[in-house]
N, C-alpha and C. Protein backbone atom coordinates (compact mmCIF):
# COMPACT_ATOMS: atom_id res chain seq x y z
N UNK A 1 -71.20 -0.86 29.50
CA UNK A 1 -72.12 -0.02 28.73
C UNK A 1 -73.34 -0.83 28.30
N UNK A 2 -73.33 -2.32 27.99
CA UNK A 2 -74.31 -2.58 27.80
C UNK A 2 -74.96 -3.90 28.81
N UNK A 3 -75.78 -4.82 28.44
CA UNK A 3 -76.30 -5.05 29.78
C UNK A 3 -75.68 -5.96 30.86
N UNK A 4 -74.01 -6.78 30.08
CA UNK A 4 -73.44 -7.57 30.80
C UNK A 4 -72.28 -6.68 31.25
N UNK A 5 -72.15 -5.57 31.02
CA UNK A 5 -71.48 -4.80 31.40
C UNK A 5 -69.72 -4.36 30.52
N UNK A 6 -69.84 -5.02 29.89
CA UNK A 6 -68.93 -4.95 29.03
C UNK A 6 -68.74 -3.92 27.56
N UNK A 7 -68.28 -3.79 26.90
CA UNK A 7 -67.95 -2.83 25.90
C UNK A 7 -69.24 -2.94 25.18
N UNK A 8 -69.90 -1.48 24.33
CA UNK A 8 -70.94 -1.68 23.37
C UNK A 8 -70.24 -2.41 21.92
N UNK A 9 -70.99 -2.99 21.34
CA UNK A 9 -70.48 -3.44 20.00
C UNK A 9 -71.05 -2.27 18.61
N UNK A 10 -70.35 -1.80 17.67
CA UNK A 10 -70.76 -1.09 16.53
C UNK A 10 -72.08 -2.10 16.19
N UNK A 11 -72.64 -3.20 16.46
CA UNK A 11 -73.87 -3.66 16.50
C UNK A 11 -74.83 -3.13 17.26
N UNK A 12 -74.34 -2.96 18.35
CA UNK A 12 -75.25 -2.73 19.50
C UNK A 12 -75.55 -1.22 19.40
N UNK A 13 -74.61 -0.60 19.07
CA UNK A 13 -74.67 0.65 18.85
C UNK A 13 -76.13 1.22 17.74
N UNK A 14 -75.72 0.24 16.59
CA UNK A 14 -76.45 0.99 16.01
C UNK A 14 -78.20 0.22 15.74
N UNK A 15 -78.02 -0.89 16.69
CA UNK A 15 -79.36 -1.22 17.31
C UNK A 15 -80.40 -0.59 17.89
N UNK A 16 -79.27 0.36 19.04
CA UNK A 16 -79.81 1.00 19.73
C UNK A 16 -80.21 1.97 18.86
N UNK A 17 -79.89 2.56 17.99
CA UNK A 17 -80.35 3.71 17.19
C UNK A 17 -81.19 3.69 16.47
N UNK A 18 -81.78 2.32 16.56
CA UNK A 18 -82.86 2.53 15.67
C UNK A 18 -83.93 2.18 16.71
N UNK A 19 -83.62 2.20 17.89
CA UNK A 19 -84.56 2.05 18.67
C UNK A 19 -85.30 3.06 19.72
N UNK A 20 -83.91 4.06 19.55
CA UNK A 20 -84.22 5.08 20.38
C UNK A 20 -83.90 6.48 18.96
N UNK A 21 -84.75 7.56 19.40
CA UNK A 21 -84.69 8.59 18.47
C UNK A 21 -83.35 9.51 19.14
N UNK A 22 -83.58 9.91 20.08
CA UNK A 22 -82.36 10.32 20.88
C UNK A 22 -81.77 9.97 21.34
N UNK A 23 -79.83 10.23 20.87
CA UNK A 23 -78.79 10.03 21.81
C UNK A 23 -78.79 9.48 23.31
N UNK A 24 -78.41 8.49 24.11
CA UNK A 24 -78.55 8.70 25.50
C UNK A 24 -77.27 9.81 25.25
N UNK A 25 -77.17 10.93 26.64
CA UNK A 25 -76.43 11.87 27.17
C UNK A 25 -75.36 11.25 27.64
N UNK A 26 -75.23 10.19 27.86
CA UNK A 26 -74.08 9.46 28.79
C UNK A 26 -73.41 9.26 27.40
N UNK A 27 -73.66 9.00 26.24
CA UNK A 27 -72.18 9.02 25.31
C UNK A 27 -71.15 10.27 25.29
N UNK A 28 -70.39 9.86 24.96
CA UNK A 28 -69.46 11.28 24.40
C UNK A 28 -69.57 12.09 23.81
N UNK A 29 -69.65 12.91 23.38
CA UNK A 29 -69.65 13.85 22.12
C UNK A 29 -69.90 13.57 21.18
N UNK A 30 -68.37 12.83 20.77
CA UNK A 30 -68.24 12.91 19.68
C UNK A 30 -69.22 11.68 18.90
N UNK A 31 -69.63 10.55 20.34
CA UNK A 31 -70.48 9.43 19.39
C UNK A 31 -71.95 9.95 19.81
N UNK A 32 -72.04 11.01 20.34
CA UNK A 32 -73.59 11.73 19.87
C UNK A 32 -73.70 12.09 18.93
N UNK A 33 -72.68 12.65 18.52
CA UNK A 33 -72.24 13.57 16.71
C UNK A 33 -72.68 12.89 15.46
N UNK A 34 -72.20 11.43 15.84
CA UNK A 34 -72.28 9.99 14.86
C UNK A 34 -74.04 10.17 14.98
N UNK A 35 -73.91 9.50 15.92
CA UNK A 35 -75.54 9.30 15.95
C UNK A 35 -76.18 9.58 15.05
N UNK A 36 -76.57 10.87 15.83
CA UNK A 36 -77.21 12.31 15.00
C UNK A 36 -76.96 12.25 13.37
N UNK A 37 -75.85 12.31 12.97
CA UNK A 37 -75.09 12.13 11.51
C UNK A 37 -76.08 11.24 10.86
N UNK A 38 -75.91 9.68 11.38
CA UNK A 38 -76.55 8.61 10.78
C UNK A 38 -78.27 8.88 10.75
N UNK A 39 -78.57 9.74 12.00
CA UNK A 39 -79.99 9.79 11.63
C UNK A 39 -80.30 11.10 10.60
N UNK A 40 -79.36 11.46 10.34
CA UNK A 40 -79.73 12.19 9.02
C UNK A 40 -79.52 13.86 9.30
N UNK A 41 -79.27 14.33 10.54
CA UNK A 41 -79.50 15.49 11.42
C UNK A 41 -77.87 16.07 11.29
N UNK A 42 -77.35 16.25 10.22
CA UNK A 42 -75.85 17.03 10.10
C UNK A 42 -75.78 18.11 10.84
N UNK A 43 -76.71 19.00 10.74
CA UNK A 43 -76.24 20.43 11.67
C UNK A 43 -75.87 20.10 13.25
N UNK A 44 -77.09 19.18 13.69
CA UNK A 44 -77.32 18.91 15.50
C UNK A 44 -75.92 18.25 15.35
N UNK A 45 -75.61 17.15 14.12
CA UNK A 45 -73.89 16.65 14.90
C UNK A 45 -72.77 17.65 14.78
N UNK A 46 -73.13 18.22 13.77
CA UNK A 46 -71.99 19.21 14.19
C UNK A 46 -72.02 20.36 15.10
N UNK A 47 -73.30 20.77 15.29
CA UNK A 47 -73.35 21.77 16.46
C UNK A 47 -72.72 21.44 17.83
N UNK A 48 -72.61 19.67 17.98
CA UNK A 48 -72.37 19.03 19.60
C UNK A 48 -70.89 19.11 19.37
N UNK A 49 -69.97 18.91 18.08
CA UNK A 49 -68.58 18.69 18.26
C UNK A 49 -67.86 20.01 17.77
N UNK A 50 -68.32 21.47 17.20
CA UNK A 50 -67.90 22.46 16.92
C UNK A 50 -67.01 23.09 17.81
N UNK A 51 -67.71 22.87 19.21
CA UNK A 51 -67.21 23.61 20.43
C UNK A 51 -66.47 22.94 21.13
N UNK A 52 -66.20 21.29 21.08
CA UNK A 52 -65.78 20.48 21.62
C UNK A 52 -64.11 20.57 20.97
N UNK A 53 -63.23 20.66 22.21
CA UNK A 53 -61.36 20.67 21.94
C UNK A 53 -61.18 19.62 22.21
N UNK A 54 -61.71 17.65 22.14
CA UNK A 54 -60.89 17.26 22.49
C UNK A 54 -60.98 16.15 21.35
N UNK A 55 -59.27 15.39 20.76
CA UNK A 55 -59.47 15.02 19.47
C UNK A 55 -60.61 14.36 19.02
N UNK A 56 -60.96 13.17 19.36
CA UNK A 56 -62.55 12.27 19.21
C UNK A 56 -62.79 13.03 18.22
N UNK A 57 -63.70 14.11 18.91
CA UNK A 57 -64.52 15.17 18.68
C UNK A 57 -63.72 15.83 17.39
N UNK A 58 -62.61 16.66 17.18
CA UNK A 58 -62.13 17.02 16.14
C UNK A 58 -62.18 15.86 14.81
N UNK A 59 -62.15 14.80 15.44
CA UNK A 59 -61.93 13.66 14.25
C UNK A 59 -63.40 13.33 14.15
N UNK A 60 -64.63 13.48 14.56
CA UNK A 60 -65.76 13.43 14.01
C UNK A 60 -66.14 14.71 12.88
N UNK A 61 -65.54 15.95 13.47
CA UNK A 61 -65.68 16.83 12.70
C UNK A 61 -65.07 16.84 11.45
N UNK A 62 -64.00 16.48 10.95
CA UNK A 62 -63.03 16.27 9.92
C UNK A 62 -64.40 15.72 9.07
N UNK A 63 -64.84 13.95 9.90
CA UNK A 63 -65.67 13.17 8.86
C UNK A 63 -66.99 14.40 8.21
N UNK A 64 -67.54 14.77 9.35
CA UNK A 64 -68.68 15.67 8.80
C UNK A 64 -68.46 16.42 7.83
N UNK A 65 -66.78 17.16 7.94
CA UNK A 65 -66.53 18.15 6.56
C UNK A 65 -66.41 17.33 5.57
N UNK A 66 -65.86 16.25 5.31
CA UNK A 66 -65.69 15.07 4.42
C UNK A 66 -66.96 14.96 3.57
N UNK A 67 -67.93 14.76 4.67
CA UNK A 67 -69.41 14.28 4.01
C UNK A 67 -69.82 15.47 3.30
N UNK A 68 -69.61 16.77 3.80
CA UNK A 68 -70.52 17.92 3.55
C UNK A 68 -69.36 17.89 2.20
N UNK A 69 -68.21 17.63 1.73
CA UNK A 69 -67.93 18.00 0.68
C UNK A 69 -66.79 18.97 0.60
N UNK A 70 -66.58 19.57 1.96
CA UNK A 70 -65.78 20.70 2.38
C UNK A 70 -64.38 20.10 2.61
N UNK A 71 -63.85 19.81 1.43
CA UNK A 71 -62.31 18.90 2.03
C UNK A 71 -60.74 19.74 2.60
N UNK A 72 -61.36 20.95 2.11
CA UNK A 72 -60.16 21.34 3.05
C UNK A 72 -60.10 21.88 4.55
N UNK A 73 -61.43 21.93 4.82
CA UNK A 73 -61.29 22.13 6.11
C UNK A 73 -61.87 20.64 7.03
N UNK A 74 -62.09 19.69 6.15
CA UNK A 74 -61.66 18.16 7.13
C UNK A 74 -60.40 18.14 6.68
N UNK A 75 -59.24 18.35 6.03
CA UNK A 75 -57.87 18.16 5.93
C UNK A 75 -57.51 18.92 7.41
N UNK A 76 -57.74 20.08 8.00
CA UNK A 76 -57.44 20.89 8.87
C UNK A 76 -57.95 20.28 10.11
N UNK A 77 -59.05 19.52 10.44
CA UNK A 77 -59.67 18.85 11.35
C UNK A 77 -59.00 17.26 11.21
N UNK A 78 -58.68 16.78 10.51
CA UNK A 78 -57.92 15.54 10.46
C UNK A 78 -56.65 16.17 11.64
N UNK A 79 -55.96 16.96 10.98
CA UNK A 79 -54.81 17.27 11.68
C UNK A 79 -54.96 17.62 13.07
N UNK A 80 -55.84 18.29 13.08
CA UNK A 80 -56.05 18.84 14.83
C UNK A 80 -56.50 17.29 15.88
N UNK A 81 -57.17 16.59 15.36
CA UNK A 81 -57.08 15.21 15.32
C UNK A 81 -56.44 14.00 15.28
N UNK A 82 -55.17 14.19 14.68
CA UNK A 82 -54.42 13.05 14.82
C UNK A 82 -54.40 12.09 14.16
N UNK A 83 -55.14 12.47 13.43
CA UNK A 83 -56.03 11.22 12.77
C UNK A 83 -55.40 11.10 11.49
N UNK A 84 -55.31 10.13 10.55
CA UNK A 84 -55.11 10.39 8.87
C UNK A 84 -55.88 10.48 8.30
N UNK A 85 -55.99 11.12 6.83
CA UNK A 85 -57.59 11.83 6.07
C UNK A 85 -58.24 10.25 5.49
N UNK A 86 -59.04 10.06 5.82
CA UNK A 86 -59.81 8.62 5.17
C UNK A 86 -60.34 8.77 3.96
N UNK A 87 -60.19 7.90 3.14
CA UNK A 87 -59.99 7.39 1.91
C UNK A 87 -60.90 6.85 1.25
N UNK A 88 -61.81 6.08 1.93
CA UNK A 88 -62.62 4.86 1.57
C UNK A 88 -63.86 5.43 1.74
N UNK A 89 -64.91 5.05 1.40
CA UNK A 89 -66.51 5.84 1.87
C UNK A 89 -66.85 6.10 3.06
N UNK A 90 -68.21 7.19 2.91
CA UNK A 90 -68.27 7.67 4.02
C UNK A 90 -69.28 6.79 5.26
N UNK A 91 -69.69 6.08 4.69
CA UNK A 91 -70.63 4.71 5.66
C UNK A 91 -69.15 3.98 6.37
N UNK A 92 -68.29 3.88 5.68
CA UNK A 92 -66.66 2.73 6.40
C UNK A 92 -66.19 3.92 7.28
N UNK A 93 -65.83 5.34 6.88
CA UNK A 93 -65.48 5.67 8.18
C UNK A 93 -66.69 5.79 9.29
N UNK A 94 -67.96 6.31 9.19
CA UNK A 94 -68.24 5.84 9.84
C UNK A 94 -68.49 5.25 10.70
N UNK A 95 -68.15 3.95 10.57
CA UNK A 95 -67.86 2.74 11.28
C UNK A 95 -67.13 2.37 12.13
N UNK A 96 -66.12 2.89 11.18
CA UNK A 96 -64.58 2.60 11.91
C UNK A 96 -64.36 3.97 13.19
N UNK A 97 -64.94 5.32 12.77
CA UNK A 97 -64.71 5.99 14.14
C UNK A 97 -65.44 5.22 15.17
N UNK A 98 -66.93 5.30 14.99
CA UNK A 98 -67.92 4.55 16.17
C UNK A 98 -67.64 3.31 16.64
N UNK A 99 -66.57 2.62 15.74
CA UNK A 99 -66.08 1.49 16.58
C UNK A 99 -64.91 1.74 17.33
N UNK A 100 -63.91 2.44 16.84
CA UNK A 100 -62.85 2.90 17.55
C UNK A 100 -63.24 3.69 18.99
N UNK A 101 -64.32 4.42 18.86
CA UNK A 101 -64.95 5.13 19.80
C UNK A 101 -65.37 4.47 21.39
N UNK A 102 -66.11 3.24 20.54
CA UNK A 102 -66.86 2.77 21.84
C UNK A 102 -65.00 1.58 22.23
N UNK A 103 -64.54 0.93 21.63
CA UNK A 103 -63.49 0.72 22.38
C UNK A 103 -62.92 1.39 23.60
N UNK A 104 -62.59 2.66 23.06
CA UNK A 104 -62.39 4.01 24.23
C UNK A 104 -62.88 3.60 25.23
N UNK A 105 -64.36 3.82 25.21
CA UNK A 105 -65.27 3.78 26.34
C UNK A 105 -65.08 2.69 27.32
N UNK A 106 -64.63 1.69 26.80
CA UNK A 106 -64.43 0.18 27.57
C UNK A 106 -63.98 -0.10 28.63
């Protein structure tokens, strides 16, 4: 993914984001969702993972209800997800999905 060909780093990631305004298309979903999120654009990330069935994606959505405040329906998106409800702020999960994420990708 990046130029030695090896895994992106949650560095690199969010390097790139401040370098480019738009997502490249070649991410996933669910780390377009992030993106978008971090640049401040909540509706566009959740509009990309609303329609999306596959967990990633449900577990980005959980965080978005988290952020928006809506905790029982990220309790319901945790679950469809797999995921456990996170605890800690919303910049650490963050993190921790988009790093878990680009692992995936590897």
């Amino acid at each position: 993914m990046n130029q030695s060909g090896g895994m992106m780093t949650l560095d690199q990631f969010t390097q790139l984001m401040e370098q480019q305004e738009n997502c490249p298309s070649s991410l996933p979903k669910a780390l377009q969702a992030l993106w978008y999120d971090k640049k401040g654009n909540w509706d566009k990330a959740h509009q990309i993972v609303q329609d999306a069935s596959d967990t990633d994606s449900a577990w980005v959505h959980a965080y978005l209800h988290r952020k928006e405040g809506d905790i029982s329906n990220a309790r319901y998106w945790y679950r469809r997800s797999g995921q456990s409800e996170f605890k800690a702020n919303l910049d650490q999960e963050w993190a921790h999905i988009v790093s878990d994420l680009l692992v995936k990708m590897s």
